[in-house]
N, C-alpha and C. Protein backbone atom coordinates (compact mmCIF):
# COMPACT_ATOMS: atom_id res chain seq x y z
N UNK A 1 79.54 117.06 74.15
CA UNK A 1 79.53 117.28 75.58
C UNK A 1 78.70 116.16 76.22
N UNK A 2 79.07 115.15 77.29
CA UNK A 2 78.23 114.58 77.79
C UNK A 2 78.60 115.20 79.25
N UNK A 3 77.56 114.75 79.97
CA UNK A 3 76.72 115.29 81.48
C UNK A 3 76.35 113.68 82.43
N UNK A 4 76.35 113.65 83.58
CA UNK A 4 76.11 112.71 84.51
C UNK A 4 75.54 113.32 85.34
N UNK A 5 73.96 112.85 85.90
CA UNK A 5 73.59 113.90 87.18
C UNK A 5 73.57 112.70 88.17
N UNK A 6 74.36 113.12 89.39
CA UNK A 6 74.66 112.10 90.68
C UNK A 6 73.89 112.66 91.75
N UNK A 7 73.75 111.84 92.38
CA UNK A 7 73.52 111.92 93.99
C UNK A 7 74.11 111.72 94.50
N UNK A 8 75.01 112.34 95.92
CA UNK A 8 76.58 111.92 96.65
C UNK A 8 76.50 112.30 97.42
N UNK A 9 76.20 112.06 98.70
CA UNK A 9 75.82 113.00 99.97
C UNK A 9 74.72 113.10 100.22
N UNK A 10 73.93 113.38 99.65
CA UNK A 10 72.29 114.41 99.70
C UNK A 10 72.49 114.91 98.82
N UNK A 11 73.72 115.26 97.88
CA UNK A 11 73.75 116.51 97.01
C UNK A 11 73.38 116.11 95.67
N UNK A 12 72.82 116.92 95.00
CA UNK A 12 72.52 116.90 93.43
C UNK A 12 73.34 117.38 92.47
N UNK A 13 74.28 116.59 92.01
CA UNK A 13 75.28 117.44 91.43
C UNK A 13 75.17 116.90 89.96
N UNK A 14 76.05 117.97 88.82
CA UNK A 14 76.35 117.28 87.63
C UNK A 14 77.89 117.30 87.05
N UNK A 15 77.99 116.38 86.47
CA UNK A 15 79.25 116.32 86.32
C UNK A 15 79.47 116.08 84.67
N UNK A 16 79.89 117.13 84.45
CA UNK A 16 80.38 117.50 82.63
C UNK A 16 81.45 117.64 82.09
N UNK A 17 81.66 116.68 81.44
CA UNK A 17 82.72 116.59 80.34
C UNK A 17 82.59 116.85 78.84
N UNK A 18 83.98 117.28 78.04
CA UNK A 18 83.75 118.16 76.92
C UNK A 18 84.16 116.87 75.72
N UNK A 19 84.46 115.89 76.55
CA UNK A 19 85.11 114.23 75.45
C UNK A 19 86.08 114.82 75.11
N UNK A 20 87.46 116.19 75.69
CA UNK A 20 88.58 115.41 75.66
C UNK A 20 89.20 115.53 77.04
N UNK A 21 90.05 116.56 77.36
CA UNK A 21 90.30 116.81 78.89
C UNK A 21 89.92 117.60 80.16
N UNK A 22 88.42 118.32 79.79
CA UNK A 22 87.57 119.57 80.73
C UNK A 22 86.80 118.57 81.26
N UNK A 23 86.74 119.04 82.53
CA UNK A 23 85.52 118.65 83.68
C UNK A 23 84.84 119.50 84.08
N UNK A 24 83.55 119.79 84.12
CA UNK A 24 82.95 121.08 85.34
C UNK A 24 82.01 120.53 85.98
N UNK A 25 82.27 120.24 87.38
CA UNK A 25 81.45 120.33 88.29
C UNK A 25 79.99 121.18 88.69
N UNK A 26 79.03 121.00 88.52
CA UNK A 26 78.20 121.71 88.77
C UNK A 26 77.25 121.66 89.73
N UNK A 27 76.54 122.41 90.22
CA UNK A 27 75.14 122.55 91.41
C UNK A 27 73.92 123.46 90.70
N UNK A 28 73.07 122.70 91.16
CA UNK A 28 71.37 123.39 90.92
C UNK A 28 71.87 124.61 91.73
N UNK A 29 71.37 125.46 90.75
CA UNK A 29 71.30 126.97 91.98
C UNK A 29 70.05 128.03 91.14
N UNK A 30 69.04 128.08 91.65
CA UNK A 30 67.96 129.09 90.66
C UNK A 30 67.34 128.10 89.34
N UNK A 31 67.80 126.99 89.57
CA UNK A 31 66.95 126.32 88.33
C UNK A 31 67.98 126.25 87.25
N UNK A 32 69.03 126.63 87.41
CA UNK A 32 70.29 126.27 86.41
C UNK A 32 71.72 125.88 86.74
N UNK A 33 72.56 125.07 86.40
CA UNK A 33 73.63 124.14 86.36
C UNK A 33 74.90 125.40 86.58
N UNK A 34 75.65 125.26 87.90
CA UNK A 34 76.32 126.63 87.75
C UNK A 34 77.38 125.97 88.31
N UNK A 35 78.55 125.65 87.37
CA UNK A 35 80.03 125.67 87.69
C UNK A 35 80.39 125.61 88.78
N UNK A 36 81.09 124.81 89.79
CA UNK A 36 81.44 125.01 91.21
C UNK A 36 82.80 124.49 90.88
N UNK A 37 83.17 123.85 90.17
CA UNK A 37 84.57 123.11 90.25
C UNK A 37 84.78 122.44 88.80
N UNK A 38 86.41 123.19 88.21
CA UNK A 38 86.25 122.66 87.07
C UNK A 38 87.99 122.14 86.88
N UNK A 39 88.16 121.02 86.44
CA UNK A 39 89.51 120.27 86.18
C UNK A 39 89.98 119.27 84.88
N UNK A 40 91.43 119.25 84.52
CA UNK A 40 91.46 119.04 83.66
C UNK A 40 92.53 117.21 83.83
N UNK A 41 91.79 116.63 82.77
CA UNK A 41 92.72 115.35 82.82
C UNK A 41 92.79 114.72 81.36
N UNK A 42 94.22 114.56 80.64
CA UNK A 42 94.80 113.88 79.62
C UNK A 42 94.33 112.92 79.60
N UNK A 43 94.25 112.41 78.37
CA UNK A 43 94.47 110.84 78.31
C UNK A 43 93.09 109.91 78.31
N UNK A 44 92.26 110.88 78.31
CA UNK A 44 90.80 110.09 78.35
C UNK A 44 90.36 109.66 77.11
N UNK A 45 90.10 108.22 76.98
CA UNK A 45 89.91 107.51 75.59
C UNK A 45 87.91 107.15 75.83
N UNK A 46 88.10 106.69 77.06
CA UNK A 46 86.34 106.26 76.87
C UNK A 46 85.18 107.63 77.63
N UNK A 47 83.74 106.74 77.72
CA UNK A 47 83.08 107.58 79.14
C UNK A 47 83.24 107.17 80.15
N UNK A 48 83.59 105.72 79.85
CA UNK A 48 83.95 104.94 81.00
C UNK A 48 85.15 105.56 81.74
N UNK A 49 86.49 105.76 81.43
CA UNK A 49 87.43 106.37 82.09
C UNK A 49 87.70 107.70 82.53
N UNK A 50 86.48 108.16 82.00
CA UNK A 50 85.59 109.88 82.27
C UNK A 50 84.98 109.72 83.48
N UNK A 51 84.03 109.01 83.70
CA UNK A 51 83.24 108.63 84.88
C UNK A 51 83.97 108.20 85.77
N UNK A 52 84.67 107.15 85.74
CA UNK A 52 86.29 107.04 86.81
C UNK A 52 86.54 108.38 87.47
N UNK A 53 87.03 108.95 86.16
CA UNK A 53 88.14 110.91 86.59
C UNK A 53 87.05 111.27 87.59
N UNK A 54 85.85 111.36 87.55
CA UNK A 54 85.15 112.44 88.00
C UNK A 54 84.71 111.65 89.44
N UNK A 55 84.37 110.17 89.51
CA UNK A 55 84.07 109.44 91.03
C UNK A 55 85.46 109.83 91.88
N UNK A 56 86.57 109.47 91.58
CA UNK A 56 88.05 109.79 91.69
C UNK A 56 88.09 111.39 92.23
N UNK A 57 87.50 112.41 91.78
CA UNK A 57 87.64 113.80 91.90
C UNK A 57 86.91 114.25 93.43
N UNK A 58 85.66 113.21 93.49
CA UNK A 58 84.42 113.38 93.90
C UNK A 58 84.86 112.48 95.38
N UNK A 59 85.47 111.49 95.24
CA UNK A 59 86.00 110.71 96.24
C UNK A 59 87.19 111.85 97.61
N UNK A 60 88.31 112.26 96.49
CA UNK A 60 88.44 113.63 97.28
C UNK A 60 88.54 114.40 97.52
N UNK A 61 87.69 115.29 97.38
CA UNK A 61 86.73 116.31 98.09
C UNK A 61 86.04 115.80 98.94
N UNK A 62 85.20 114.29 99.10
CA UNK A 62 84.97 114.28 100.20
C UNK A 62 85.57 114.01 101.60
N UNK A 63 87.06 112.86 101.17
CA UNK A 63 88.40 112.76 101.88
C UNK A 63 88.89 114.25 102.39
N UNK A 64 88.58 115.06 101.82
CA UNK A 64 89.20 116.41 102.46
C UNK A 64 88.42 117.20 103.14
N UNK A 65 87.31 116.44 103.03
CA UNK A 65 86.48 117.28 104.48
C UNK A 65 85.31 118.63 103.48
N UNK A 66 85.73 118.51 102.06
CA UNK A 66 85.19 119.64 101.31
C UNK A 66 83.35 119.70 100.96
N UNK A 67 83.10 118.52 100.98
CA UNK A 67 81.68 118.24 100.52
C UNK A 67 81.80 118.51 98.83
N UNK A 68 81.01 118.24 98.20
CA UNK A 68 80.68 118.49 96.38
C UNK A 68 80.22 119.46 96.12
N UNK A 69 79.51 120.50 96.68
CA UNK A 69 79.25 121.50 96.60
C UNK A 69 79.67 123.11 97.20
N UNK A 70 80.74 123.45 97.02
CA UNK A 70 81.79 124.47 97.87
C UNK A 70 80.55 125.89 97.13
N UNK A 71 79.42 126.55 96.75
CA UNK A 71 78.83 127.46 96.38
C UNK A 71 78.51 127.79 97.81
């Protein structure tokens, strides 16, 4: 399992992948990492093209007006 913790907005988010096709979005809430958004994408060979999926994911939601954190 690797993890990325971003800053994007103001927001503190993390973004987790399982190294093959799971994503889960997460938010601080109580001092622990709690699922807000989770998606799936084929075909991922590096972290590098992991980190892509998830800027890409993160890009829109904010294009849609959603913000990174929907809790």
């Amino acid at each position: 399992m690797k993890h990325w913790e971003l800053e994007i907005a103001g927001e503190h988010i993390r973004a987790e992948w399982n190294e093959g096709a799971t994503f889960n979005m997460q938010s601080p809430i109580g001092g622990q990492w709690v699922d807000y958004h989770c998606f799936t994408v084929y075909g991922i060979e590096s972290e590098q093209e992991a980190l892509e999926c998830i800027m890409e994911m993160i890009q829109e939601e904010l294009l849609e007006g959603e913000g990174v954190a929907v809790i």
